[in-house]
Structure formats: structure tokens, C-alpha cells
PDB file of N, CA and C in Angstrom:
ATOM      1  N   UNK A   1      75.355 110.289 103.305  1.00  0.00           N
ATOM      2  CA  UNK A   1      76.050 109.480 102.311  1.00  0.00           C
ATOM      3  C   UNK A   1      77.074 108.558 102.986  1.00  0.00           C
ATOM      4  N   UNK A   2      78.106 108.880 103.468  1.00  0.00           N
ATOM      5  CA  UNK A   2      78.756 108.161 105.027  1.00  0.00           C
ATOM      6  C   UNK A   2      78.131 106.945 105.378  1.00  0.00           C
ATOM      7  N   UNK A   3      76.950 107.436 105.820  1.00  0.00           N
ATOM      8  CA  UNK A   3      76.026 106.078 106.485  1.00  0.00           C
ATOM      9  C   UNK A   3      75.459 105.047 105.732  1.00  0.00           C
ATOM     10  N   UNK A   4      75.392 105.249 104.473  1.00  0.00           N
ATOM     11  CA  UNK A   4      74.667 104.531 103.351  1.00  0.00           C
ATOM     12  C   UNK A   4      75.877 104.024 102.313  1.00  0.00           C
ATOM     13  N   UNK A   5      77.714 104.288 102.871  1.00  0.00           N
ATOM     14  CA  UNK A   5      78.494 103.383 102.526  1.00  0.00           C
ATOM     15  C   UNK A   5      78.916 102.669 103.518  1.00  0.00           C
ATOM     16  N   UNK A   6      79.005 102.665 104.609  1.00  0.00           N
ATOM     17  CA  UNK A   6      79.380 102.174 105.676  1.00  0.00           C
ATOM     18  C   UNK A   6      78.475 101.216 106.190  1.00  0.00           C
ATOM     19  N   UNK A   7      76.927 101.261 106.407  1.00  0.00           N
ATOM     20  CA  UNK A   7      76.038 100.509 106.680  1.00  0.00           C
ATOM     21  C   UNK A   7      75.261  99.906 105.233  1.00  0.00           C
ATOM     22  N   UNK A   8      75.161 100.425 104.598  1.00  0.00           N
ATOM     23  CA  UNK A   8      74.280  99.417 103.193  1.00  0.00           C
ATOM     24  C   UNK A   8      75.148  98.873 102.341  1.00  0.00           C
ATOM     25  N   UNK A   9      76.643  99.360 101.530  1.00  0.00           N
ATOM     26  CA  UNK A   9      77.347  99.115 100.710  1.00  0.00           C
ATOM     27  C   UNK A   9      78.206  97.791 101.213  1.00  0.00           C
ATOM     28  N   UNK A  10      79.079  98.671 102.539  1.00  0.00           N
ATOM     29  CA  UNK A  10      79.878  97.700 102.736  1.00  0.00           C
ATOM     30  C   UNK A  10      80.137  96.157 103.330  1.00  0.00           C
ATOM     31  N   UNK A  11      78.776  96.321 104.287  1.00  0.00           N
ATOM     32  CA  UNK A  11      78.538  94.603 104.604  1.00  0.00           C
ATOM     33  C   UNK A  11      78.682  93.431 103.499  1.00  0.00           C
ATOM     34  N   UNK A  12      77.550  93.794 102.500  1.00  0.00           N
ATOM     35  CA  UNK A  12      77.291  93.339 101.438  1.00  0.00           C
ATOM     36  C   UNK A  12      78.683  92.530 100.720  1.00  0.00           C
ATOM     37  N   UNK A  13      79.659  94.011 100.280  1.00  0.00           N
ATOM     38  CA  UNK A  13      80.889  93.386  99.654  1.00  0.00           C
ATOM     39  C   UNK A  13      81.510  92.547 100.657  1.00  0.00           C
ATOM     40  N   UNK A  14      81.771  92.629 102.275  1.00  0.00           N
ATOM     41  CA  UNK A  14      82.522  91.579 102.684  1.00  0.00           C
ATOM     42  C   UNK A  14      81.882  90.510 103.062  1.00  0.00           C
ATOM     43  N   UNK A  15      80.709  90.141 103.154  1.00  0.00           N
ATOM     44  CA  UNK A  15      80.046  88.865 102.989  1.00  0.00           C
ATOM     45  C   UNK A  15      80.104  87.792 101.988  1.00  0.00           C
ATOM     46  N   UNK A  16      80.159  88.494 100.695  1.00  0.00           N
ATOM     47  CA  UNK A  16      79.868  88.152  99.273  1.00  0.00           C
ATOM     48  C   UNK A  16      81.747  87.768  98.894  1.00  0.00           C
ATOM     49  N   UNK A  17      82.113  88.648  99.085  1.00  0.00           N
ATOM     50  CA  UNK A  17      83.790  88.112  99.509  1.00  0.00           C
ATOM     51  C   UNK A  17      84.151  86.901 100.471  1.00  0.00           C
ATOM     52  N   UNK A  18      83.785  86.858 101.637  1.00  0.00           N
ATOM     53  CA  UNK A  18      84.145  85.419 102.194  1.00  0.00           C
ATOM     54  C   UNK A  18      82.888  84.772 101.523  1.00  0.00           C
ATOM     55  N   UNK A  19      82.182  84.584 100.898  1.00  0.00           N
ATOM     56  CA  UNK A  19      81.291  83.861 100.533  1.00  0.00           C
ATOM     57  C   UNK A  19      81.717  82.816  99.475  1.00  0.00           C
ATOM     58  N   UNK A  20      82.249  83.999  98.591  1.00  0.00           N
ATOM     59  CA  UNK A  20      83.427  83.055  97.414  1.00  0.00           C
ATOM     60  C   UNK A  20      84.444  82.889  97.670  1.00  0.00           C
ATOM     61  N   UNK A  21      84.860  83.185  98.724  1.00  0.00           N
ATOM     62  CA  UNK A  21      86.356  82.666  98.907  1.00  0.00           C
ATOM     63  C   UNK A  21      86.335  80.973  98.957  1.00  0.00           C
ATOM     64  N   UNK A  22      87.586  80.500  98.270  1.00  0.00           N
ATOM     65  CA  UNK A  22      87.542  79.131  98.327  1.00  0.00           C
ATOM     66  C   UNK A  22      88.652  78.537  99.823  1.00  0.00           C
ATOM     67  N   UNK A  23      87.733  78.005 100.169  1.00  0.00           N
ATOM     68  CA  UNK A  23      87.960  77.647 101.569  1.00  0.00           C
ATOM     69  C   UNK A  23      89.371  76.402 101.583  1.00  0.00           C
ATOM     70  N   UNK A  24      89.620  75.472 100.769  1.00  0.00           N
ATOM     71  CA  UNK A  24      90.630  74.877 100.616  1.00  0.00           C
ATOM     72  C   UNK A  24      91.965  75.639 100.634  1.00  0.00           C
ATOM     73  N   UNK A  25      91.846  76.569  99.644  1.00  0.00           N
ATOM     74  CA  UNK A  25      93.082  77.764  99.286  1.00  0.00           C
ATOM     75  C   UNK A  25      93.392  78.437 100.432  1.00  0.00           C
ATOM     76  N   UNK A  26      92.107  78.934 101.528  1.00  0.00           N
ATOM     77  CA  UNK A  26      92.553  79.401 102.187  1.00  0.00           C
ATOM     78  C   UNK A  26      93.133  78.576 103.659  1.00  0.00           C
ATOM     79  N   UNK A  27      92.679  77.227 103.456  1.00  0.00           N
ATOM     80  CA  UNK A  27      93.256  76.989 104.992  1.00  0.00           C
ATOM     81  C   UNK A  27      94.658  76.285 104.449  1.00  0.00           C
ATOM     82  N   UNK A  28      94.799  76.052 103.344  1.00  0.00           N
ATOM     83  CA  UNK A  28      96.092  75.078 102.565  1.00  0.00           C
ATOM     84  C   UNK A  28      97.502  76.736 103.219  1.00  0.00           C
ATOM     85  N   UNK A  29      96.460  78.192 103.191  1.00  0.00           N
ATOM     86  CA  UNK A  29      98.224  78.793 103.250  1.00  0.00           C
ATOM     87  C   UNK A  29      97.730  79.589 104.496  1.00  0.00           C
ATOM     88  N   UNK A  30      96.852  79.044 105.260  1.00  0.00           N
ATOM     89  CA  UNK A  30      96.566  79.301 106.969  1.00  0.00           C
ATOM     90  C   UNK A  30      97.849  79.724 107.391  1.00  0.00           C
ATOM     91  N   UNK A  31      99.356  79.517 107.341  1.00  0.00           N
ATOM     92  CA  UNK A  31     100.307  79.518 108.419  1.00  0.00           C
ATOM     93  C   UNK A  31     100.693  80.673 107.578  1.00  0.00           C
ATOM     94  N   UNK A  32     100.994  80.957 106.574  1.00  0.00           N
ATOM     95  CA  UNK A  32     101.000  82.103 105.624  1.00  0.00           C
ATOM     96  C   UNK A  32     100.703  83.323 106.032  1.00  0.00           C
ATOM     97  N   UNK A  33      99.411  82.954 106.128  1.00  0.00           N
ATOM     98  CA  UNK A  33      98.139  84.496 106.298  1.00  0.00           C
ATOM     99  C   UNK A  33      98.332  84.533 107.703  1.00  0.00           C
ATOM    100  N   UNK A  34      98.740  83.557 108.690  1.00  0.00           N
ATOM    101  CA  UNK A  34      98.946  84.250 110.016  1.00  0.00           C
ATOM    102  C   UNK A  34     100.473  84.947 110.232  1.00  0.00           C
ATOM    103  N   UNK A  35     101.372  84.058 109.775  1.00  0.00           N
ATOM    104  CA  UNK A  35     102.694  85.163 109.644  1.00  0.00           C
ATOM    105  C   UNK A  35     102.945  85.937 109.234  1.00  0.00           C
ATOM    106  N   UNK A  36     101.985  86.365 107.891  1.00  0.00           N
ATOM    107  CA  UNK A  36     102.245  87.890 107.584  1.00  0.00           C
ATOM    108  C   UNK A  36     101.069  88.645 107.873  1.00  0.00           C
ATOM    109  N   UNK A  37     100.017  88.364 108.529  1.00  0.00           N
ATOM    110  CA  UNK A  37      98.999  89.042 109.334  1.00  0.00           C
ATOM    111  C   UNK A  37      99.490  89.484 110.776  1.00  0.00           C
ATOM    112  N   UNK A  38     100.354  88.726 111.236  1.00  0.00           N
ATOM    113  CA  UNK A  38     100.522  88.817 112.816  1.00  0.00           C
ATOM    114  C   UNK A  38     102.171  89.633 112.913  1.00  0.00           C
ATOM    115  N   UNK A  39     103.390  89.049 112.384  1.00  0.00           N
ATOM    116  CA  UNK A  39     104.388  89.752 112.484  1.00  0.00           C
ATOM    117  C   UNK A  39     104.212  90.716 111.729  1.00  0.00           C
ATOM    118  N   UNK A  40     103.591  91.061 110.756  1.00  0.00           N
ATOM    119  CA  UNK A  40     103.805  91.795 109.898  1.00  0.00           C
ATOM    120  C   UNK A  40     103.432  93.046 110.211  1.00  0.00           C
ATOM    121  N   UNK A  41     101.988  93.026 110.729  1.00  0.00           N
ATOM    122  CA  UNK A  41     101.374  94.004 111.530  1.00  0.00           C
ATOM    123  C   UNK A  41     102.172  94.328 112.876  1.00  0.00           C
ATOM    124  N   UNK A  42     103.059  93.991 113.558  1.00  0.00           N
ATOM    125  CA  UNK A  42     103.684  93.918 114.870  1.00  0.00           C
ATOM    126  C   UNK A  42     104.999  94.924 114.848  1.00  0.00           C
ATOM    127  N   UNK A  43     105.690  94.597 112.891  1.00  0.00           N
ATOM    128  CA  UNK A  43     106.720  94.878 112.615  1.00  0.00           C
ATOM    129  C   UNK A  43     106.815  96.455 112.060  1.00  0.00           C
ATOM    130  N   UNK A  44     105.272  96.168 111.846  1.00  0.00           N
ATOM    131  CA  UNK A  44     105.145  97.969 111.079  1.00  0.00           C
ATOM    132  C   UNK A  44     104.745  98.642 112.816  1.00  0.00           C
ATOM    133  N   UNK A  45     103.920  97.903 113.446  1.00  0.00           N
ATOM    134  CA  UNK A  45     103.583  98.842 114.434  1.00  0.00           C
ATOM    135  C   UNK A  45     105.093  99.898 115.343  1.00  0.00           C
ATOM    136  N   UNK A  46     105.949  98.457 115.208  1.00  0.00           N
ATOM    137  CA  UNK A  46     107.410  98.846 116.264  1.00  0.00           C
ATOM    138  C   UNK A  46     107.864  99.557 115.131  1.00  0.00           C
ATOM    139  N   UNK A  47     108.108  99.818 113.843  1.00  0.00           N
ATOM    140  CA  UNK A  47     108.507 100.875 112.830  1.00  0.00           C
ATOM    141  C   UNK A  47     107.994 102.269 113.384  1.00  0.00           C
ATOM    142  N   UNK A  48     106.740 102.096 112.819  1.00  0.00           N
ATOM    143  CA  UNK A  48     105.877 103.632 112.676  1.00  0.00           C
ATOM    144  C   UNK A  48     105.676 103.703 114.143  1.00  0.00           C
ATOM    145  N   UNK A  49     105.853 103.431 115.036  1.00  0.00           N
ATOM    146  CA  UNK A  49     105.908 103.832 116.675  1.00  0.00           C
ATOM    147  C   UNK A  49     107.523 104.252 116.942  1.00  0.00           C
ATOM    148  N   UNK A  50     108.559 103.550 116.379  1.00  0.00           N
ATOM    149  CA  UNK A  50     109.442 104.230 116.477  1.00  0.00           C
ATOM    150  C   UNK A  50     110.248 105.009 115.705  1.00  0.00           C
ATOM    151  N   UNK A  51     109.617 105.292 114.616  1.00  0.00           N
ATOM    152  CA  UNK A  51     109.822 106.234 113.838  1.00  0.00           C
ATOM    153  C   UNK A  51     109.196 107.729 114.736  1.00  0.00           C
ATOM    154  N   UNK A  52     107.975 107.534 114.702  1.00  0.00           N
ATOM    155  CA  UNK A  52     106.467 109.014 115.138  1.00  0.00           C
ATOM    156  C   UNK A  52     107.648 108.976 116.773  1.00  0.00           C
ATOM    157  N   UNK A  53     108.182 108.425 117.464  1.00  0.00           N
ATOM    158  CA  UNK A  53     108.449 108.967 118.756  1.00  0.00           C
ATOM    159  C   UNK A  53     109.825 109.796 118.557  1.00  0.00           C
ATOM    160  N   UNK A  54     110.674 109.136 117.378  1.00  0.00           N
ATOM    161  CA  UNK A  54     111.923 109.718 117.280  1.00  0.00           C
ATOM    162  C   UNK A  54     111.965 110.907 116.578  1.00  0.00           C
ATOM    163  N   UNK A  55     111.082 110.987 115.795  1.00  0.00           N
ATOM    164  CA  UNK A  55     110.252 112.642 115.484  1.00  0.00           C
ATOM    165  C   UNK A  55     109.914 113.269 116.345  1.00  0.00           C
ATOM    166  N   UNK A  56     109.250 112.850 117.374  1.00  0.00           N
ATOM    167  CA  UNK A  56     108.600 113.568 119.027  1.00  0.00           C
ATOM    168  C   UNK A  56     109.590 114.100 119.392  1.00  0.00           C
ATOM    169  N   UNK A  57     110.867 112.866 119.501  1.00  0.00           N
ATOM    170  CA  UNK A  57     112.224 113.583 120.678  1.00  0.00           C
ATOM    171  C   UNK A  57     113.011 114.672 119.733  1.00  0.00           C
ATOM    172  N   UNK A  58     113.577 114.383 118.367  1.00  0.00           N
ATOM    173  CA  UNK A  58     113.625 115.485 117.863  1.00  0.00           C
ATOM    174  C   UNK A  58     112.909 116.776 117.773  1.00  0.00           C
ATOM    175  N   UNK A  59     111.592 116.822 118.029  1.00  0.00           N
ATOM    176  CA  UNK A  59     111.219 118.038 117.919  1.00  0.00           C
ATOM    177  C   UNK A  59     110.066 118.495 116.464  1.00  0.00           C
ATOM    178  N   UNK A  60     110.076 117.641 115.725  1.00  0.00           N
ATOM    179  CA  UNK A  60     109.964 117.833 114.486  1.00  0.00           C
ATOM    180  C   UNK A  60     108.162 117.889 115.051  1.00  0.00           C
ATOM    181  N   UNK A  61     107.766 116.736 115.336  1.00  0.00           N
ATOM    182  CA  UNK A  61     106.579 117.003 116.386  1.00  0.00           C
ATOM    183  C   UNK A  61     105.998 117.233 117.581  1.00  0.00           C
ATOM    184  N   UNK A  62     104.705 117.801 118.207  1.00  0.00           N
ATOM    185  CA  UNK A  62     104.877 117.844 119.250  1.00  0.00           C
ATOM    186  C   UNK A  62     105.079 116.514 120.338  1.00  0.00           C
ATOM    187  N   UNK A  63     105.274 116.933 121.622  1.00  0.00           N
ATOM    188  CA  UNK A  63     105.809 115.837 122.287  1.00  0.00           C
ATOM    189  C   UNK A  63     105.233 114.485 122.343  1.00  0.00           C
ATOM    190  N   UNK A  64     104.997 113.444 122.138  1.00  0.00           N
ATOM    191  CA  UNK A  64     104.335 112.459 122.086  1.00  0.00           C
ATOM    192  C   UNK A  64     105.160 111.618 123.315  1.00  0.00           C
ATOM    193  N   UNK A  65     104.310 110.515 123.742  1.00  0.00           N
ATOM    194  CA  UNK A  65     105.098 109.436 124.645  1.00  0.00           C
ATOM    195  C   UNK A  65     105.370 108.140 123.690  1.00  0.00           C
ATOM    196  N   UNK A  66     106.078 107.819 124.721  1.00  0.00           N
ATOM    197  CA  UNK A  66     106.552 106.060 123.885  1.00  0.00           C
ATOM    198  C   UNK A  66     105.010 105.268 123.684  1.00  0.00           C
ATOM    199  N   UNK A  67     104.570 105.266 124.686  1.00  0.00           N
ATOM    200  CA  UNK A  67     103.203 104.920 124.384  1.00  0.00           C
ATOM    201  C   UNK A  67     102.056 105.284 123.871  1.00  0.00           C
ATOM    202  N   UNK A  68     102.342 106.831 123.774  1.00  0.00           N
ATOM    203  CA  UNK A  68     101.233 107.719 122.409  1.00  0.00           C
ATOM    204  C   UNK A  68     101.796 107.313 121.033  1.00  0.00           C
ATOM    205  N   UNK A  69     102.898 106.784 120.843  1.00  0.00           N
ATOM    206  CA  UNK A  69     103.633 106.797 119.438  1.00  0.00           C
ATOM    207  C   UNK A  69     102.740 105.532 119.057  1.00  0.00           C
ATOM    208  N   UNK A  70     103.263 104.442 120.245  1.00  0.00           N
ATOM    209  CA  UNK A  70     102.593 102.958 119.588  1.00  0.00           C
ATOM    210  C   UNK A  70     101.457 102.805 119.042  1.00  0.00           C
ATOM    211  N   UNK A  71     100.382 103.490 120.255  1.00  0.00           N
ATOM    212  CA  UNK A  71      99.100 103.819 119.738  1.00  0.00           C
ATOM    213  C   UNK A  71      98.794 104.146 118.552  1.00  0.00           C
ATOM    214  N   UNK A  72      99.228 105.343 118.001  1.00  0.00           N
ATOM    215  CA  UNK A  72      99.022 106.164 117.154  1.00  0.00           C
ATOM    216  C   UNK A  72      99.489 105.117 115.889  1.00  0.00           C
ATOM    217  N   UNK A  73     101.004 104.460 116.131  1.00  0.00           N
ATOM    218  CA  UNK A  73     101.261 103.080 114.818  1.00  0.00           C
ATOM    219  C   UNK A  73     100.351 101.824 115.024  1.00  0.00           C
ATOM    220  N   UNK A  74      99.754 101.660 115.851  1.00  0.00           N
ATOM    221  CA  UNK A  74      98.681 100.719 115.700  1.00  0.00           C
ATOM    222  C   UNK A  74      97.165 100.910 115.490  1.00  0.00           C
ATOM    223  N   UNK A  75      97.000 101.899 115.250  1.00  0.00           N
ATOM    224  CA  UNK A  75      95.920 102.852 114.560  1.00  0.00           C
ATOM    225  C   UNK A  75      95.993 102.812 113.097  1.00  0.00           C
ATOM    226  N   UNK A  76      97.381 103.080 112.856  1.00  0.00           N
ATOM    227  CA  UNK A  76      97.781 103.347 111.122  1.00  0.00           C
ATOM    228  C   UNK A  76      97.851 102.071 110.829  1.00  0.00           C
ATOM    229  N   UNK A  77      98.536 101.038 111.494  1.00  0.00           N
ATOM    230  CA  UNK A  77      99.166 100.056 110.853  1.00  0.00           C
ATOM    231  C   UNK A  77      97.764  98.899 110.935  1.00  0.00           C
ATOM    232  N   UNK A  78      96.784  98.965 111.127  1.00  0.00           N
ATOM    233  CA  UNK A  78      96.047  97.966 111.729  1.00  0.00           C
ATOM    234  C   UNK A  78      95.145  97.641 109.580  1.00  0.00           C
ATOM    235  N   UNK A  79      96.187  97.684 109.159  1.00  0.00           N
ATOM    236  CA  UNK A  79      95.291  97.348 107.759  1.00  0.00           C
ATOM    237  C   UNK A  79      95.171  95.405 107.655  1.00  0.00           C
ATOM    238  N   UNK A  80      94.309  95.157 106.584  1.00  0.00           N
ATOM    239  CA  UNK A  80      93.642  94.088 106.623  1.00  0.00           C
ATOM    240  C   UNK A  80      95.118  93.090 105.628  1.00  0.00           C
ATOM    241  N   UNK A  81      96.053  92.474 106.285  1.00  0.00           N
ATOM    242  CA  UNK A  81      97.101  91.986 105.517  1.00  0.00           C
ATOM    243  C   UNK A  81      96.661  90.921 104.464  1.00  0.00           C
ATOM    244  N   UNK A  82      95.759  90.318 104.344  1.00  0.00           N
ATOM    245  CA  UNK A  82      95.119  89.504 103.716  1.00  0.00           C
ATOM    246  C   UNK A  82      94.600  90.303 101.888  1.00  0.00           C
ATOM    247  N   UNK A  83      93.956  91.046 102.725  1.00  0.00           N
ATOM    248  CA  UNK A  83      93.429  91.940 101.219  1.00  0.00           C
ATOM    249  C   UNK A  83      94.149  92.627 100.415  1.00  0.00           C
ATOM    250  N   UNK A  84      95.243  93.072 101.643  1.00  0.00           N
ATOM    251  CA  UNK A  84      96.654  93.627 100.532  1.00  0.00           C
ATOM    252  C   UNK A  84      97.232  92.742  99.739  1.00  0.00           C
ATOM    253  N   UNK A  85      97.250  91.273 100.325  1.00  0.00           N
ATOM    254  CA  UNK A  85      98.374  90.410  99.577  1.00  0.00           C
ATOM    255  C   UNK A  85      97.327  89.852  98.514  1.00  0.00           C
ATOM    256  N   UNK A  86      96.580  89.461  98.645  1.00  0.00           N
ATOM    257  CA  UNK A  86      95.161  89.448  97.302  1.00  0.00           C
ATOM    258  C   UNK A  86      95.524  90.423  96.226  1.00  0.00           C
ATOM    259  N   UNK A  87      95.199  91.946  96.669  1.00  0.00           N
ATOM    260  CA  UNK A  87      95.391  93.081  95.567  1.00  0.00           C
ATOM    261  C   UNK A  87      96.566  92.876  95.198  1.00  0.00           C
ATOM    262  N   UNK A  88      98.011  92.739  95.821  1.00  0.00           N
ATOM    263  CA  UNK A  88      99.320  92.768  95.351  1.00  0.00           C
ATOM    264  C   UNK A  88      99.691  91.611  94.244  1.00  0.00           C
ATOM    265  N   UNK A  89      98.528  90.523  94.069  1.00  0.00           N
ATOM    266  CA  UNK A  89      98.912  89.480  93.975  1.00  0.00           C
ATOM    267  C   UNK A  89      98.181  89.129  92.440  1.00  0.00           C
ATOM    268  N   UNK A  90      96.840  90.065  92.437  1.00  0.00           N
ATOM    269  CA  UNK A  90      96.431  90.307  91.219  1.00  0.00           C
ATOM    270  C   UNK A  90      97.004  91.663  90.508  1.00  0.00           C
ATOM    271  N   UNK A  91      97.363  92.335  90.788  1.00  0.00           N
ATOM    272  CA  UNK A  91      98.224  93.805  90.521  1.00  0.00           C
ATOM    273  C   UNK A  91      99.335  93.467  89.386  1.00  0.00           C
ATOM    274  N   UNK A  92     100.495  92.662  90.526  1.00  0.00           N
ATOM    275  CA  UNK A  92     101.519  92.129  89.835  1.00  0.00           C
ATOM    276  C   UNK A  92     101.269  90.755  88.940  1.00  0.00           C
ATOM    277  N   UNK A  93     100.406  90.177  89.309  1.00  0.00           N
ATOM    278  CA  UNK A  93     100.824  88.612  88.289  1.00  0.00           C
ATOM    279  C   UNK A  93     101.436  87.789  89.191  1.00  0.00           C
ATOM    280  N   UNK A  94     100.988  87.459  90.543  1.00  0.00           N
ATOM    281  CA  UNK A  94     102.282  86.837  91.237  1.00  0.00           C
ATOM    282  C   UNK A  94     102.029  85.343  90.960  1.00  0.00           C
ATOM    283  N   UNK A  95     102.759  84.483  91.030  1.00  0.00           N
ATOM    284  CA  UNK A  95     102.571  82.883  90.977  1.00  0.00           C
ATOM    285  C   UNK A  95     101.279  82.922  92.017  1.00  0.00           C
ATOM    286  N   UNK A  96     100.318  82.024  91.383  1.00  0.00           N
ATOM    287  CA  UNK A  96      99.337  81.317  92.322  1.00  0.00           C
ATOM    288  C   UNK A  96      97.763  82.297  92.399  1.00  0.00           C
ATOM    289  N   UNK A  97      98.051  83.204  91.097  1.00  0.00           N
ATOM    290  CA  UNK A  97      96.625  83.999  91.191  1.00  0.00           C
ATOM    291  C   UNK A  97      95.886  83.109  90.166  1.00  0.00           C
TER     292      UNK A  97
END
């Protein structure tokens, strides 16, 4: 079942998604979708990396490195910023849906 959402289901929806996406809209807020795609993702990574390490040195978890922490927040943090601000944007009602 795994394999038959991952390989048959899900191509489909993200094809059919950039397919209708309207291409004007999206290059009109290009500088947009890269500043909160790029810092945004950068800003959670240095969060949740230094959050998970300052848990490590406390104790609360086991020992992690400065560089197992980052990892581990750029693992979590690596979500698609685009699709969040879409969902957030039909969710709430924001100007411009």
C-alpha cells in the first residue's frame, strides 16, 4: 500500500498541480517564494538545531553533536514552503487567494 501511494498516487497530484498553476502569479511573487523558501527554511533549521543540541547539553537527550543537531533540523525542517503558504492562505482567507 506504501508503494501504490508513493509511486501511483503521488506523481499524478504534483504534476497536475504545477500543471494548473498559473505561471504569471507565480513568477509576479518569484522574490517572495524565494525569501520565504530560502531564509525561512535556514531560520527554522538554526532554531530546531539549536534548540535539539541545547537539549543534548542539558541532558534531557542523549548526547548529540552540533552537527548531529543541524542534521537532524534539516531533516525536520526541509518542508515544501510554498505549499504551506498556499494551504495557510486558503485556510485563513488571506488577501490574494
Amino acid at each position: 500500500m506504501h508503494d501504490i501511494i508513493y509511486f501511483g498516487l503521488l506523481p499524478p497530484i504534483i504534476f497536475e498541480a504545477g500543471f494548473v498553476m498559473r505561471k504569471r502569479s507565480f513568477f509576479a511573487n518569484f522574490g517572495t517564494i524565494l525569501l520565504y523558501s530560502v531564509v525561512g527554511t535556514l531560520l527554522s533549521v538554526l532554531c530546531t538545531g539549536g534548540l535539539t543540541y541545547a537539549l543534548s547539553v542539558s541532558g534531557a537527550i542523549q548526547g548529540l553533536t552540533f552537527s548531529e543537531s543541524l542534521l537532524f533540523a534539516s531533516l525536520i525542517s526541509s518542508t515544501d514552503p510554498v505549499a504551506t503558504l498556499s494551504i495557510l492562505k486558503t485556510v485563513r482567507g488571506l488577501p490574494g487567494s
